[in-house]
Protein backbone atom coordinates (compact mmCIF):
# COMPACT_ATOMS: atom_id res chain seq x y z
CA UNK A 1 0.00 0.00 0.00
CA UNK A 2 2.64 2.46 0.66
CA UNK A 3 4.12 1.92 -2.81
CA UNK A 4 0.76 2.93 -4.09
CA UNK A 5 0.72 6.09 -2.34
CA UNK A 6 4.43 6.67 -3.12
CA UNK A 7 3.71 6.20 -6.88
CA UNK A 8 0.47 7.84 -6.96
CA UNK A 9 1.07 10.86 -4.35
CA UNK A 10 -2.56 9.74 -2.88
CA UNK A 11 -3.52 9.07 0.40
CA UNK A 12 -5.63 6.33 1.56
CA UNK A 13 -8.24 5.55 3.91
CA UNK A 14 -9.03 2.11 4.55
CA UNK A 15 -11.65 0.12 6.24
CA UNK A 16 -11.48 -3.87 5.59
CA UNK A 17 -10.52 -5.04 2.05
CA UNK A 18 -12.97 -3.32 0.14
CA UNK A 19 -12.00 -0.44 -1.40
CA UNK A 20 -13.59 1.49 -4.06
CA UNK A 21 -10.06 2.01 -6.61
CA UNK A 22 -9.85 -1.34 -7.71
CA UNK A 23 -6.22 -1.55 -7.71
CA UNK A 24 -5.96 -0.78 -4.02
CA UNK A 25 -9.27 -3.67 -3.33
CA UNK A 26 -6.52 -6.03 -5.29
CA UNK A 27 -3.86 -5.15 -2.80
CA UNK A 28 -5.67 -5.61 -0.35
CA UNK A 29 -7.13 -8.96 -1.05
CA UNK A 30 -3.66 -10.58 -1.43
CA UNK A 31 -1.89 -8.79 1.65
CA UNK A 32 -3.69 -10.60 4.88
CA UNK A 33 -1.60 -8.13 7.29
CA UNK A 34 -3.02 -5.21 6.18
CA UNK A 35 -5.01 -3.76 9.26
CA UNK A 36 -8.89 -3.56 9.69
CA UNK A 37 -8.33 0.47 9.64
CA UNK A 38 -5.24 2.35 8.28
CA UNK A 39 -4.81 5.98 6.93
CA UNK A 40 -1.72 6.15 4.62
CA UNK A 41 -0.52 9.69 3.71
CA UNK A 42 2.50 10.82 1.38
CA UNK A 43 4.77 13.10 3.43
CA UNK A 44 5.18 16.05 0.33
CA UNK A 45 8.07 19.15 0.44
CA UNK A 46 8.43 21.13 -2.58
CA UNK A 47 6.92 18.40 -4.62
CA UNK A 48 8.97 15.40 -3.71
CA UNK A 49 7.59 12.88 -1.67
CA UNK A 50 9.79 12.00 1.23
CA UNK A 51 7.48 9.32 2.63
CA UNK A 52 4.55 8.20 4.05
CA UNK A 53 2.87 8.71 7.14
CA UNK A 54 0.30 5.75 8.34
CA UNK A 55 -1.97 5.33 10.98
CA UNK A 56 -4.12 1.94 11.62
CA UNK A 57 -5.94 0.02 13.67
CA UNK A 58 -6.90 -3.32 14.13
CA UNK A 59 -11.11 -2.72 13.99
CA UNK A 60 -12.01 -2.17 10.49
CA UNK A 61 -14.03 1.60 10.78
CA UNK A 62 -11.76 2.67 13.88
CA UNK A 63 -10.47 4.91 11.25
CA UNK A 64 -12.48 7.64 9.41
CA UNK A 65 -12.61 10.16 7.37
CA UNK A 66 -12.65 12.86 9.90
CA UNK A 67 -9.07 11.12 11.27
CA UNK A 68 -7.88 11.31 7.90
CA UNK A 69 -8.38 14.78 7.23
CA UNK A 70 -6.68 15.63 10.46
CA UNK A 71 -3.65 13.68 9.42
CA UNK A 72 -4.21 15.50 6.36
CA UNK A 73 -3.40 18.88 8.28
CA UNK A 74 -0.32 17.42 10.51
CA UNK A 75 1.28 15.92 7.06
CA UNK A 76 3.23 19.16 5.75
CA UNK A 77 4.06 19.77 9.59
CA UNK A 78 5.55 16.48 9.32
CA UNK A 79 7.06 17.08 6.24
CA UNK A 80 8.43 20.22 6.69
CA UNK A 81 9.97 18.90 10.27
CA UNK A 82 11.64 16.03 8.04
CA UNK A 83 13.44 18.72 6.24
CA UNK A 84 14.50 20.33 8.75
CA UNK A 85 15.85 17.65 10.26
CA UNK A 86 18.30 15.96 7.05
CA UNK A 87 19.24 20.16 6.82
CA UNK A 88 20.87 20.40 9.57
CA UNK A 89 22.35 16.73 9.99
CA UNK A 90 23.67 17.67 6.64
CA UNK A 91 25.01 21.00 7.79
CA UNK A 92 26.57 19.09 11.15
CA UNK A 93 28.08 16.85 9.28
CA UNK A 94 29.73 19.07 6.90
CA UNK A 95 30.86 21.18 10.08
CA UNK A 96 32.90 18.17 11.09
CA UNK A 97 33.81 16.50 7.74
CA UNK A 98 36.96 17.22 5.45
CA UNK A 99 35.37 18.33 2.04
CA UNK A 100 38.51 16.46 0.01
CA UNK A 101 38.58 13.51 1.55
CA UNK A 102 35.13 12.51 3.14
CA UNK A 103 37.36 11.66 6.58
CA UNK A 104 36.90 14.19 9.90
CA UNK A 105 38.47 17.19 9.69
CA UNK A 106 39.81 18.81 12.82
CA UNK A 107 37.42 19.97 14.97
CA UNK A 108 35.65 16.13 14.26
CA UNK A 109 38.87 15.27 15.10
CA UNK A 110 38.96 17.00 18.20
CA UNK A 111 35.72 15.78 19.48
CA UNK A 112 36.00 12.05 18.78
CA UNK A 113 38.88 12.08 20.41
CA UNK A 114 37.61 13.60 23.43
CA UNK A 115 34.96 11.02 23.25
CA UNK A 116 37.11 8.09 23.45
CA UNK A 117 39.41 9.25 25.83
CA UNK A 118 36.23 9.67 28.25
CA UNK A 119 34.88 6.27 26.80
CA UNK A 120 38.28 4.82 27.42
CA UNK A 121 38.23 5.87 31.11
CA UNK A 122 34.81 4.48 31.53
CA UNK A 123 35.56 0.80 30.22
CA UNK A 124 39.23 0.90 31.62
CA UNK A 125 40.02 -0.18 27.98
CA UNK A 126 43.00 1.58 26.66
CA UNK A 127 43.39 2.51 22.80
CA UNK A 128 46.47 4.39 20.71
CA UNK A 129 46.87 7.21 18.33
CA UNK A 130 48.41 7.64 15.20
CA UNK A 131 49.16 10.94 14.17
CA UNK A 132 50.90 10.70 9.99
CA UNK A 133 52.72 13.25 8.15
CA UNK A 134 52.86 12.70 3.92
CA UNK A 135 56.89 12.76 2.75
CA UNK A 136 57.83 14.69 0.15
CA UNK A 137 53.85 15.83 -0.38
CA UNK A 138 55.25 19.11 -1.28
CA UNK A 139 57.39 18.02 -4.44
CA UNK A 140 53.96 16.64 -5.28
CA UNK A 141 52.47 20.09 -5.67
CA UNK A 142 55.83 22.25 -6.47
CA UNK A 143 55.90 19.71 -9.60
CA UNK A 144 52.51 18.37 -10.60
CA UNK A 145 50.50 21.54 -9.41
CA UNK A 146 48.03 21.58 -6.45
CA UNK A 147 45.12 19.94 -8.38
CA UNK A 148 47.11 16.74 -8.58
CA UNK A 149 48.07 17.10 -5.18
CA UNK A 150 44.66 17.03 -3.95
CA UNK A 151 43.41 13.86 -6.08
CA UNK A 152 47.22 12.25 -4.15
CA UNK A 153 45.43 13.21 -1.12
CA UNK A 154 42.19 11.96 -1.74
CA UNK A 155 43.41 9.03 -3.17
CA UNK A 156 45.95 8.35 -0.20
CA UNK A 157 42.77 9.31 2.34
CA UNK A 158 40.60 6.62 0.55
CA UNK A 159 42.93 3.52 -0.09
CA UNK A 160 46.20 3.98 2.23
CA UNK A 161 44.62 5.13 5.48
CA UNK A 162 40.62 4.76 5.28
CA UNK A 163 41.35 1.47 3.87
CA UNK A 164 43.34 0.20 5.93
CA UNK A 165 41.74 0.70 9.38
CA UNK A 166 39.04 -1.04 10.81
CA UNK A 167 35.22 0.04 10.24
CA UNK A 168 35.29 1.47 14.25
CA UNK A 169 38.65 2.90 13.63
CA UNK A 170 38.41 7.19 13.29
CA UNK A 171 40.87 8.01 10.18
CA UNK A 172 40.72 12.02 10.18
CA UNK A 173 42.57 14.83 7.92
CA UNK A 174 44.08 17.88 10.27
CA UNK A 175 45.67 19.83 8.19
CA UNK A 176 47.02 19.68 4.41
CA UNK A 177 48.71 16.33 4.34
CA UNK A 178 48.19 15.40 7.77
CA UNK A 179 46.41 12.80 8.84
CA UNK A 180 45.68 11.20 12.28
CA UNK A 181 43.65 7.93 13.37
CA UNK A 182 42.19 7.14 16.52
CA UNK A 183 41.94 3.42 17.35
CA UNK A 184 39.52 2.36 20.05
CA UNK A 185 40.09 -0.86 22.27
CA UNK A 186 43.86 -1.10 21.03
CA UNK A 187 46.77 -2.51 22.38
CA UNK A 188 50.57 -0.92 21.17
CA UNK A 189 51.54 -4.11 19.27
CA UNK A 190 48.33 -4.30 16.93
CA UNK A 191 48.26 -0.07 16.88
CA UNK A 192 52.15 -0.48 15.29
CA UNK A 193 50.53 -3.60 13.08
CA UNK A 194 48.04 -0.73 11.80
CA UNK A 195 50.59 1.64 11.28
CA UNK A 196 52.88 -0.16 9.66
CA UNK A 197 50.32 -0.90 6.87
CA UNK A 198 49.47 1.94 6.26
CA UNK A 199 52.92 2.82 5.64
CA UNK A 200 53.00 0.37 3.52
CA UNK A 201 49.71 1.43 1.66
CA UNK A 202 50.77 5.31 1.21
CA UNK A 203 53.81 3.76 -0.41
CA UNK A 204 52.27 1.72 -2.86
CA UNK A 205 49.26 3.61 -3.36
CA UNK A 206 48.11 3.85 -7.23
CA UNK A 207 49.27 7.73 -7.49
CA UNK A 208 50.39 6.63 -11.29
CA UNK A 209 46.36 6.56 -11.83
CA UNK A 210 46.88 11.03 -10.98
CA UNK A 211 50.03 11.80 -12.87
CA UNK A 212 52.69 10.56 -10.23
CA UNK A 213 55.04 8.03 -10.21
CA UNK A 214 54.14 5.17 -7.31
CA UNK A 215 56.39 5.59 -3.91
CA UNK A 216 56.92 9.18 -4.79
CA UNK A 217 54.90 9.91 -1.67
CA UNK A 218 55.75 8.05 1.65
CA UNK A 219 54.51 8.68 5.82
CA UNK A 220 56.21 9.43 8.89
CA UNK A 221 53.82 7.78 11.26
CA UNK A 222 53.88 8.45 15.10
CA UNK A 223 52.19 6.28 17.56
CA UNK A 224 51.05 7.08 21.23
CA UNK A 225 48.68 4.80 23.25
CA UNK A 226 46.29 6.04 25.66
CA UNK A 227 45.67 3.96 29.14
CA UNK A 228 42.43 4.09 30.84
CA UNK A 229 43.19 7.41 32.71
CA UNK A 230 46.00 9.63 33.09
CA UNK A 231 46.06 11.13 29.88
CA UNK A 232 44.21 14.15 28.32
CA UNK A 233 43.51 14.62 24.74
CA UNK A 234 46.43 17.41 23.90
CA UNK A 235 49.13 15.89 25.62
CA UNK A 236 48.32 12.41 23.76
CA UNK A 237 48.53 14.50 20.26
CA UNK A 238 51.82 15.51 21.35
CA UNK A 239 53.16 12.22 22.30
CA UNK A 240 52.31 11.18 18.89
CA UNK A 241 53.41 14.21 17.43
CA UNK A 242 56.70 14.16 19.13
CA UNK A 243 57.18 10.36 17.74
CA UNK A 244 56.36 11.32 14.53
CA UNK A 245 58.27 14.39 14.26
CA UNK A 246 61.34 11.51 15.32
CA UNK A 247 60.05 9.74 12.63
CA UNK A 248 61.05 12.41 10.02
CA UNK A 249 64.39 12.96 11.77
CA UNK A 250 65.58 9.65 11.09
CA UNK A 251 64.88 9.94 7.40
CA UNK A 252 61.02 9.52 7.15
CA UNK A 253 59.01 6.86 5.89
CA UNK A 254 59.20 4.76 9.15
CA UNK A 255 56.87 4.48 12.21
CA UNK A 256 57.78 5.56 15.55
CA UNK A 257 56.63 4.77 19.43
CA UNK A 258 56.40 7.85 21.72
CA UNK A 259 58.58 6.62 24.48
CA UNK A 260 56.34 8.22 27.39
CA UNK A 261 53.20 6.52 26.00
């Protein structure tokens, strides 16, 4: 029935399986869950449906058409609240979403992190932090120009780092070609596992597909786990920081283990 109203932008009222459209009375007849009484309403904004809304009732007459004309009035309020609502999810999730690459950008960054640090501290389950730096990203753009760059970043984002973490894993952009990613519930040997491959991915990631040769591009990768307590979210980022930045001082393209982690 709800197709029906979706196709035809109609609303029904319906009492039993009669019915007087007789493509509705057909539906009915071969659907024995329909209820005795039901009101089905498209939800309408603009001229797009963006669903239905239904009312029933078990008693067959429960449901007249004095209900659905009342529906009738509530169904743009409905619709119009619908709206609303995918707006502003929309407009929250751009607020904490990197534009390039689809991953969080800082200040989603900053909050998730936050988040796990108190989740962390309430399950007594420690995790780690990676925090990644691209080598020689800026070659990329002195040579190839800054539009290449960004499809090397997007690309890296997607296969190298996204795809290499797990599906609760928080891979994030914070700044131009760095990249951080929190890992919930994770000891330091299988945060270095992690870490490693996605060294390993940024260095064989398919850059030849944008105009640049593959391993042109490698990471400096820092790692810093969290324990239960103890540990806000700035110093962590330094920790990692700090072993990253050791990472580039002993010639880049390795992973590093902040030694007060």
């Amino acid at each position: 029935m709800t197709e029906w109203v979706l196709h035809h932008r109609r609303g029904v009222l319906i009492n039993g399986n009669d019915h007087p459209v007789p493509e509705i009375a057909s539906r009915l007849g071969r659907n024995p869950d329909v209820p005795g009484s039901a009101i089905v309403l498209p939800l309408m904004h603009g001229g797009q449906v963006l669903g239905v809304l239904c009312a029933g009732h078990h008693t067959p007459g429960s449901l007249t058409s004095r209900h659905a004309s009342g529906m009738r009035d509530l169904a743009p309020i409905f619709a119009t609240s619908l709206v609303n609502a995918q707006r502003f999810a929309a407009i929250a999730g751009q607020s904490v979403s990197d534009p390039l690459t689809g991953l969080f950008n800082h200040g989603g960054f900053d909050r998730r992190l936050r988040e796990e640090l108190e989740r962390s501290a309430r399950s007594q389950l420690s995790g780690a932090l990676i925090m990644l730096d691209l080598d020689q990203f800026k070659h990329v753009n002195d040579t190839y120009g800054h539009l290449t760059g960004d499809a090397v970043i997007r690309l890296i984002a997607t296969k190298a780092i996204k795809g290499q973490t797990r599906s609760y894993d928080v891979p994030c952009r914070v700044g131009g070609d760095e990249f951080a990613v929190i890992l919930p519930h994770t000891s330091l040997s299988d945060a270095l596992t992690v870490a490693e491959r996605i060294r390993q991915a940024v260095m064989n990631a398919p850059t030849d597909t944008v105009g640049v040769p593959v391993g042109t591009v490698g990471a400096s990768l820092g790692v810093a786990v969290f324990p239960a307590t103890g540990i806000n979210a700035d110093e962590l980022v330094a920790r990692a920081d700090q072993a990253m930045y050791r990472a580039k001082n002993l010639g880049r393209n390795r992973v590093q283990v902040s030694g007060a982690a």
